[in-house]
Structures are given as C-alpha cells and as structure tokens.
PDB file of N, CA and C in Angstrom:
ATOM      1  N   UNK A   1       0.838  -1.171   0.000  1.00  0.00           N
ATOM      2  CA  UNK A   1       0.000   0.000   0.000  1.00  0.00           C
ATOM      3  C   UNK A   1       0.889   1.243   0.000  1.00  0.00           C
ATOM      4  N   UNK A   2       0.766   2.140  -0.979  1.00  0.00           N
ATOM      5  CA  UNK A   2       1.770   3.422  -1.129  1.00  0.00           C
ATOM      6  C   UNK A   2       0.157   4.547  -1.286  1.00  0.00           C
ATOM      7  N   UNK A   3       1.145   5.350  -0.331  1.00  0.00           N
ATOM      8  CA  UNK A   3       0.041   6.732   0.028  1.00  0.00           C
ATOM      9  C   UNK A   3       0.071   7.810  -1.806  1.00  0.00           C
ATOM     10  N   UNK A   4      -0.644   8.062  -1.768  1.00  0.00           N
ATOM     11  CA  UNK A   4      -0.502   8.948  -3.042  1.00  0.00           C
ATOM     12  C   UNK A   4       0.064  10.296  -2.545  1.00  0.00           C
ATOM     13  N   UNK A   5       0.888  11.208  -3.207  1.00  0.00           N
ATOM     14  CA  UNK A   5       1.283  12.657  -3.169  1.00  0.00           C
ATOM     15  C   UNK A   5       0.151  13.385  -3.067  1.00  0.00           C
ATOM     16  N   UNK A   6       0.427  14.273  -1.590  1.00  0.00           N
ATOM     17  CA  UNK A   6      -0.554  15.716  -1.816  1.00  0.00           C
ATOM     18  C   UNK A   6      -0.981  16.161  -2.466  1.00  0.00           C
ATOM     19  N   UNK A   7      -1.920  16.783  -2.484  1.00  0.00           N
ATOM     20  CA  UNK A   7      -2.493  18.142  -3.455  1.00  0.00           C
ATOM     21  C   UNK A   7      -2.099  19.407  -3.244  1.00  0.00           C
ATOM     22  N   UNK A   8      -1.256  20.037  -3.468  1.00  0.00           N
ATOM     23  CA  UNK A   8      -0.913  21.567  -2.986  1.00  0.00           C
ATOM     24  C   UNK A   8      -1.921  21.943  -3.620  1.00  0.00           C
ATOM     25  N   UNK A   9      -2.317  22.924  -2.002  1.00  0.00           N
ATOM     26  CA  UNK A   9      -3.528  24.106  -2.334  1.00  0.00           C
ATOM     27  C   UNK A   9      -2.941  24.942  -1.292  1.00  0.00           C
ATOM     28  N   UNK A  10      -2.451  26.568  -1.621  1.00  0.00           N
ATOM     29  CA  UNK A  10      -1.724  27.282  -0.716  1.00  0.00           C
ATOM     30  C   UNK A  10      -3.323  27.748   0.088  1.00  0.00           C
ATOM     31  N   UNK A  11      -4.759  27.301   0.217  1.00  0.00           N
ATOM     32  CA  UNK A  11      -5.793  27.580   1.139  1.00  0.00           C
ATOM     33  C   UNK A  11      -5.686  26.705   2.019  1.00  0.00           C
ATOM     34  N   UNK A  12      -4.748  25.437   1.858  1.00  0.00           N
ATOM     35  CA  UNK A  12      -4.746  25.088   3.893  1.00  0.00           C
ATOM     36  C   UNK A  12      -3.899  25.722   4.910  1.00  0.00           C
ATOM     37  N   UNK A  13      -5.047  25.644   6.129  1.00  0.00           N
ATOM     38  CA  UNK A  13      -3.985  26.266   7.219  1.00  0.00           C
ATOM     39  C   UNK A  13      -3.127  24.997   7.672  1.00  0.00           C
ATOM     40  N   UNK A  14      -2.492  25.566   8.532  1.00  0.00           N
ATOM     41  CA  UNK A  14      -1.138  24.640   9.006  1.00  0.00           C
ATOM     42  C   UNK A  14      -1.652  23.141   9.905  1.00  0.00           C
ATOM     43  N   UNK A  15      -2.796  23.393  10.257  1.00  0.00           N
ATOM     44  CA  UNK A  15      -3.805  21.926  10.842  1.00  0.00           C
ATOM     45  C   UNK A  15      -3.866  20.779   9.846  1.00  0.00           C
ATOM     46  N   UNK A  16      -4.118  21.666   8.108  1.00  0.00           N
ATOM     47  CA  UNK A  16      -4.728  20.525   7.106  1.00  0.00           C
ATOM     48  C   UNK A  16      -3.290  20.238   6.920  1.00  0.00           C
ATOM     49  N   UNK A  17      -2.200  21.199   6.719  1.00  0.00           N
ATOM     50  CA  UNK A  17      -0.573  20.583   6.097  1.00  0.00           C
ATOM     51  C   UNK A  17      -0.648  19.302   6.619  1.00  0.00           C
ATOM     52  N   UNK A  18      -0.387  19.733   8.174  1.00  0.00           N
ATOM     53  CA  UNK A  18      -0.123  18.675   9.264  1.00  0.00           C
ATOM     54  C   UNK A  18      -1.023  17.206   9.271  1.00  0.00           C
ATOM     55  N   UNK A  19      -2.127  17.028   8.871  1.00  0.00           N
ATOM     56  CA  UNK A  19      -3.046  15.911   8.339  1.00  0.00           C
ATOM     57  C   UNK A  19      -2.665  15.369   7.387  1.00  0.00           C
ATOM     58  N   UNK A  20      -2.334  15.827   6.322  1.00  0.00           N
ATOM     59  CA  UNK A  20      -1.990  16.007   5.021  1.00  0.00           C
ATOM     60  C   UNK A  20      -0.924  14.945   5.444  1.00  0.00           C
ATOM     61  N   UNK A  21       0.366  15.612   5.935  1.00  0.00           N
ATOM     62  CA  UNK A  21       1.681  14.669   6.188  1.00  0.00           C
ATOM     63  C   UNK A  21       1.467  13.788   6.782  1.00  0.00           C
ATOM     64  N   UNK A  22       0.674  13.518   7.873  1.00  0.00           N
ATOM     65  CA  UNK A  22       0.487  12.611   8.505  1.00  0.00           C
ATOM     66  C   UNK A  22      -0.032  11.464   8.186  1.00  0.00           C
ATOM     67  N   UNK A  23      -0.722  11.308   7.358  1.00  0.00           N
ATOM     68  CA  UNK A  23      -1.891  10.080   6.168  1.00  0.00           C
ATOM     69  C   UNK A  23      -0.395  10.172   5.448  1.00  0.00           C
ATOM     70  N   UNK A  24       0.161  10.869   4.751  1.00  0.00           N
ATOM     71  CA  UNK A  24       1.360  10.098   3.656  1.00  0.00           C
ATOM     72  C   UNK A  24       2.682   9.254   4.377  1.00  0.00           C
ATOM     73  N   UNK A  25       2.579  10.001   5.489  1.00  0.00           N
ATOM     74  CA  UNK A  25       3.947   9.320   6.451  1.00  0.00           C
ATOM     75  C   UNK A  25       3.407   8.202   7.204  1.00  0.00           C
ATOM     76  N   UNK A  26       1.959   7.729   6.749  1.00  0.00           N
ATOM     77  CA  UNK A  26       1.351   6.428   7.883  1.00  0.00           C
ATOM     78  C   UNK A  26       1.049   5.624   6.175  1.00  0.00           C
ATOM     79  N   UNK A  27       0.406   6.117   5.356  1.00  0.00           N
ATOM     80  CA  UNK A  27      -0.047   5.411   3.896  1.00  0.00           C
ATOM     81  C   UNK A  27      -1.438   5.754   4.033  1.00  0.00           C
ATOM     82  N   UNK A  28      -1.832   5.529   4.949  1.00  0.00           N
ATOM     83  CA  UNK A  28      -3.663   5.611   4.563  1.00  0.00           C
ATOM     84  C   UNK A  28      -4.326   6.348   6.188  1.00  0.00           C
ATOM     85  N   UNK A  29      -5.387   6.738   5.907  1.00  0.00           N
ATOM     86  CA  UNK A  29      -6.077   7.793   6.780  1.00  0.00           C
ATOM     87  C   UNK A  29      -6.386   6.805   7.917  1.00  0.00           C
ATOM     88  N   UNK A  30      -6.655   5.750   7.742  1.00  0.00           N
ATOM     89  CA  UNK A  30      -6.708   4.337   8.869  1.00  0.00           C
ATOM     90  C   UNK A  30      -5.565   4.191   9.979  1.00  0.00           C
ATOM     91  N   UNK A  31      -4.682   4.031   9.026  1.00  0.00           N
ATOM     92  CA  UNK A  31      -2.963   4.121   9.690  1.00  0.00           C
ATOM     93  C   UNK A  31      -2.643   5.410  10.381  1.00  0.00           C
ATOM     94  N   UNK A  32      -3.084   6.751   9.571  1.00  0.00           N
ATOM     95  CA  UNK A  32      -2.598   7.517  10.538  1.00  0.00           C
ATOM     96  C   UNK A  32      -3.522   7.767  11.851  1.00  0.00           C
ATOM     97  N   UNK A  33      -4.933   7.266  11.570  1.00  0.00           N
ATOM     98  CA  UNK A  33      -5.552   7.575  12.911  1.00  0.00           C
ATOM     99  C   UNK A  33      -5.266   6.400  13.790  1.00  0.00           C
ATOM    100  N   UNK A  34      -4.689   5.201  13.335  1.00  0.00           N
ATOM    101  CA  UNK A  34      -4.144   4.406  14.481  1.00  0.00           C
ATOM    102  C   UNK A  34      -3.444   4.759  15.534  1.00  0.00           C
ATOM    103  N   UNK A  35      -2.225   5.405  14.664  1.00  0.00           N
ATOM    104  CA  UNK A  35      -1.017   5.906  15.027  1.00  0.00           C
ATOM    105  C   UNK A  35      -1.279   7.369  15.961  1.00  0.00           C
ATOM    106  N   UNK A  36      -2.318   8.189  15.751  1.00  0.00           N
ATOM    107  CA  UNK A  36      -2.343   9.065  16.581  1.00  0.00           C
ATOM    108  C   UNK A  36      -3.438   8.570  17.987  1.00  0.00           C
ATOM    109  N   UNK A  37      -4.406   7.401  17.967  1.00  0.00           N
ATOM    110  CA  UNK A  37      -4.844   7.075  18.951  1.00  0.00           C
ATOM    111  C   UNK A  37      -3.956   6.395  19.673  1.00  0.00           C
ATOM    112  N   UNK A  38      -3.096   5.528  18.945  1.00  0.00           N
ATOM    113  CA  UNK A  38      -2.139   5.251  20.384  1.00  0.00           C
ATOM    114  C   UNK A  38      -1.288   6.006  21.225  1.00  0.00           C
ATOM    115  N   UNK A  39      -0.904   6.721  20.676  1.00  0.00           N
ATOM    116  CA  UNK A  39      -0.266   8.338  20.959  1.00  0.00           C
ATOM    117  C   UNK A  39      -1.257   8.681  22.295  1.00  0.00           C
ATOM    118  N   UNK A  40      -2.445   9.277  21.599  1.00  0.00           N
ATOM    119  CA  UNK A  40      -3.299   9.116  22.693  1.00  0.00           C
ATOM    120  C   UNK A  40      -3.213   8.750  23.939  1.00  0.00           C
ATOM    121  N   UNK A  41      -3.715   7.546  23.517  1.00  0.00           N
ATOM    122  CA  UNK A  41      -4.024   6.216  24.899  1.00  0.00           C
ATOM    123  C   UNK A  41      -2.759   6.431  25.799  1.00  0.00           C
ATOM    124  N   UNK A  42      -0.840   6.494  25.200  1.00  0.00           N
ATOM    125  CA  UNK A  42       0.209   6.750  25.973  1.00  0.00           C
ATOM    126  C   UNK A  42      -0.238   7.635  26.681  1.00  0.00           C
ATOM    127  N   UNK A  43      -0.579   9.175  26.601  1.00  0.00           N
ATOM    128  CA  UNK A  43      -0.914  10.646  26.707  1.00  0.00           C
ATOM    129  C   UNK A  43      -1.530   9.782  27.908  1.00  0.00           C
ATOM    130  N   UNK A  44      -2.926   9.324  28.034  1.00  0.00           N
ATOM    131  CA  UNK A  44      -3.703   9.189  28.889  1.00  0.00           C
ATOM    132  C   UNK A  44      -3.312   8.297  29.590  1.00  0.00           C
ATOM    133  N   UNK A  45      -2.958   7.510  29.645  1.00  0.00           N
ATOM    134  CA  UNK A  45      -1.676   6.664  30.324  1.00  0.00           C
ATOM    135  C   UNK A  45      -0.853   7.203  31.655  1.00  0.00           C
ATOM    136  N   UNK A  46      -0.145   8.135  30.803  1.00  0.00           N
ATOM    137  CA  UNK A  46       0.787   8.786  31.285  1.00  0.00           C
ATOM    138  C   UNK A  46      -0.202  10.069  32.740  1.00  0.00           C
ATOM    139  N   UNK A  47      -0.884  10.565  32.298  1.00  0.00           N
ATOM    140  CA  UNK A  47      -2.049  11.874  33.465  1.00  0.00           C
ATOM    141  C   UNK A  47      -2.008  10.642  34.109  1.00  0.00           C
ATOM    142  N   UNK A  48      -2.515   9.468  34.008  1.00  0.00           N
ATOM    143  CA  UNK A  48      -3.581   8.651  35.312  1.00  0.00           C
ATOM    144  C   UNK A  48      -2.284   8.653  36.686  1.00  0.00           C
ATOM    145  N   UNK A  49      -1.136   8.622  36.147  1.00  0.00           N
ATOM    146  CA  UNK A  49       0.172   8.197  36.723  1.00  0.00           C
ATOM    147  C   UNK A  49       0.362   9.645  37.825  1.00  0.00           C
ATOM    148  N   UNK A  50       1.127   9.290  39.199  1.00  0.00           N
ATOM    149  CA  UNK A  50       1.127  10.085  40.029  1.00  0.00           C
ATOM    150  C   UNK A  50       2.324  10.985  40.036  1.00  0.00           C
ATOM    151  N   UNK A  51       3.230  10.714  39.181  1.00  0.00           N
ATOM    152  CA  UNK A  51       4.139  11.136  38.320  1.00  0.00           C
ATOM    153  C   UNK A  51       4.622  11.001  36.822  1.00  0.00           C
ATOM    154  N   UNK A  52       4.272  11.856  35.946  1.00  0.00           N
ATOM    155  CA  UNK A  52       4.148  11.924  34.395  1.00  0.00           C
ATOM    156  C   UNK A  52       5.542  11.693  34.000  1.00  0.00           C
ATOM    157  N   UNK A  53       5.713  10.735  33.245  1.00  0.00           N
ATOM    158  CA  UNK A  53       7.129  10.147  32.678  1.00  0.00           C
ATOM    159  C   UNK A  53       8.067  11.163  32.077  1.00  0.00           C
ATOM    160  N   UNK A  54       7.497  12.445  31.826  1.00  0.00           N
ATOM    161  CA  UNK A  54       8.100  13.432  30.831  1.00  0.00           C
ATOM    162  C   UNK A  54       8.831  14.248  32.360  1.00  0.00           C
ATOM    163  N   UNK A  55       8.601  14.668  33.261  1.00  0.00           N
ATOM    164  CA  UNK A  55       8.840  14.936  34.216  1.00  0.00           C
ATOM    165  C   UNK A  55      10.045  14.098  34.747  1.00  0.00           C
ATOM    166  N   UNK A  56       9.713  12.685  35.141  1.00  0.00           N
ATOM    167  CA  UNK A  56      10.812  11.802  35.244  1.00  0.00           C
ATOM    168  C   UNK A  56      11.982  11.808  35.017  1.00  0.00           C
ATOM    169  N   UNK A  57      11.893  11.967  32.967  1.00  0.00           N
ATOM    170  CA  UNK A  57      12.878  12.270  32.713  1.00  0.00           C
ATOM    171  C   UNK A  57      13.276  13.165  32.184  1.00  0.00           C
ATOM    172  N   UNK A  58      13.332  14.550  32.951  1.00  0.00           N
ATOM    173  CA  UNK A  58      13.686  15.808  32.906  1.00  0.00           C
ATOM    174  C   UNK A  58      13.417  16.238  31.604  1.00  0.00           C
ATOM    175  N   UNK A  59      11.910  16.578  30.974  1.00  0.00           N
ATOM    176  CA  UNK A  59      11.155  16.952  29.728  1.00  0.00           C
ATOM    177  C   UNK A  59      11.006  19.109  30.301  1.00  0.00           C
ATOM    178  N   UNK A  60      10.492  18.462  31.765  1.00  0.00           N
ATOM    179  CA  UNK A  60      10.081  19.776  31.702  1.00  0.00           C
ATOM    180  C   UNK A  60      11.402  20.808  31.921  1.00  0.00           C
ATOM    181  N   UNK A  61      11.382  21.654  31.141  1.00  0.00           N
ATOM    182  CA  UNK A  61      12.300  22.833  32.132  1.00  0.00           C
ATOM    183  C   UNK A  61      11.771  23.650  33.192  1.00  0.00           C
ATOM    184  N   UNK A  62      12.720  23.981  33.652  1.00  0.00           N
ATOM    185  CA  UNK A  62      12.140  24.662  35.493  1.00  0.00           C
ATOM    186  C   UNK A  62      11.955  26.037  34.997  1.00  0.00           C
ATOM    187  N   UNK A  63      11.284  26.513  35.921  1.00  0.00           N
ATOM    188  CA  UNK A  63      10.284  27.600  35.376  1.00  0.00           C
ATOM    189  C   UNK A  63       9.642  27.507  34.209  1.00  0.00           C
ATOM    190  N   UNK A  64       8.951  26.673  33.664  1.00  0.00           N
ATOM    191  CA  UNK A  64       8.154  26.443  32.881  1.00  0.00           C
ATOM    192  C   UNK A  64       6.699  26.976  33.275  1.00  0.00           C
ATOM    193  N   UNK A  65       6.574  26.480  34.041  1.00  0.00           N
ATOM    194  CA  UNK A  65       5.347  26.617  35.151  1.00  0.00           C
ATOM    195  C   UNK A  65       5.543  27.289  36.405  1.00  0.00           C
ATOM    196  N   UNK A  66       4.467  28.071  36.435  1.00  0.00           N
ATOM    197  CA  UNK A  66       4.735  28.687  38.019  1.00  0.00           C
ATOM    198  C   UNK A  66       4.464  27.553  38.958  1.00  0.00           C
ATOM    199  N   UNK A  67       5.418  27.474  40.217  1.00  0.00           N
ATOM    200  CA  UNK A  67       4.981  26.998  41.400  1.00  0.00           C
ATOM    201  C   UNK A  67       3.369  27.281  41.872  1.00  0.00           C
ATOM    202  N   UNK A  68       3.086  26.080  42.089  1.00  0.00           N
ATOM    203  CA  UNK A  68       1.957  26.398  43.070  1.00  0.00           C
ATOM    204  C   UNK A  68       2.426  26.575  44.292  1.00  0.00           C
ATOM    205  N   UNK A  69       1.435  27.687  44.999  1.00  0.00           N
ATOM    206  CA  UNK A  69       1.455  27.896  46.514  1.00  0.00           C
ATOM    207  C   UNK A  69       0.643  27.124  47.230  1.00  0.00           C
ATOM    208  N   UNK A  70       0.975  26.213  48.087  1.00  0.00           N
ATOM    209  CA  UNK A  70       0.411  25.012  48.734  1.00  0.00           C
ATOM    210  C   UNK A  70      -0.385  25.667  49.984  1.00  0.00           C
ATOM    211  N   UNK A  71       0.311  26.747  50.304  1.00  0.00           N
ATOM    212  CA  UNK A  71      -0.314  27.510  51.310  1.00  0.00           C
ATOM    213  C   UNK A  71       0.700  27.466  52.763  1.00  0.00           C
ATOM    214  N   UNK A  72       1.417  26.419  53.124  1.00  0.00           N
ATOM    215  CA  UNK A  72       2.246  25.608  53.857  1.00  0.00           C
ATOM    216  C   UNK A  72       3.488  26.673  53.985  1.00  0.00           C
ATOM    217  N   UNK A  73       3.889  26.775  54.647  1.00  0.00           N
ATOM    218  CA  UNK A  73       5.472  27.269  55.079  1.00  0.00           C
ATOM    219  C   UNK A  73       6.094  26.260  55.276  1.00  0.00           C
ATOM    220  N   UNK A  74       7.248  26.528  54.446  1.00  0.00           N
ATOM    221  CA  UNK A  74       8.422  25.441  54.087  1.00  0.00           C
ATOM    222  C   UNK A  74       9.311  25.164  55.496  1.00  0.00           C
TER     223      UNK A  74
END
C-alpha cells in the first residue's frame, strides 16, 4: 500500500498541512488515525500516573510553570 502525493492548495492552514503529512507518512487515513490514537491512549496513560514520565525524565524545564502555593510554610 503506497500513500498517493498531496495536493498543494496554498488555502490550507497549518492543521490541514499537518493531516496532510500525517496520512502520507502512515499510507492511509486508517494508519494515521491508528497511530495518533495510540499516541493518545500513551498521553492518557501517562495523566492517570502520580508522576508523568516526561517529568521523570527531565522533559520539563524549570520555570516552565509557576509553582503552586500550597499555602504551607516550608
């Protein structure tokens, strides 16, 4: 199974590009929505967890996010 070449139309926004590549870099619109539900399911995976794996392994940079104030004196 080989995906067929785009259609350039300079009227998509950067959402349809991104669809667009995504169905040719999977072959078929099946494949790429596989590929982004498992993506998914990881994603949701990952929230249920009491520590998010991206965190783990140092994804986030510090000050990314403001501290929350717990209210607590340290």
């Amino acid at each position: 199974m080989s995906a067929q070449p785009a259609e350039i139309d300079d009227d998509h926004d950067p959402i349809e590009w991104e669809l667009i590549e995504l169905v040719e870099e999977h072959g078929s619109e099946r494949a790429a929505l596989r590929a982004l539900l498992h993506d998914f399911h990881a994603l949701l995976a990952d929230a249920d967890k009491a520590v998010s794996r991206g965190f783990v392994r140092g994804v986030f940079s510090e000050g990314a996010r403001a501290l929350r104030d717990t209210g607590e004196d340290q």
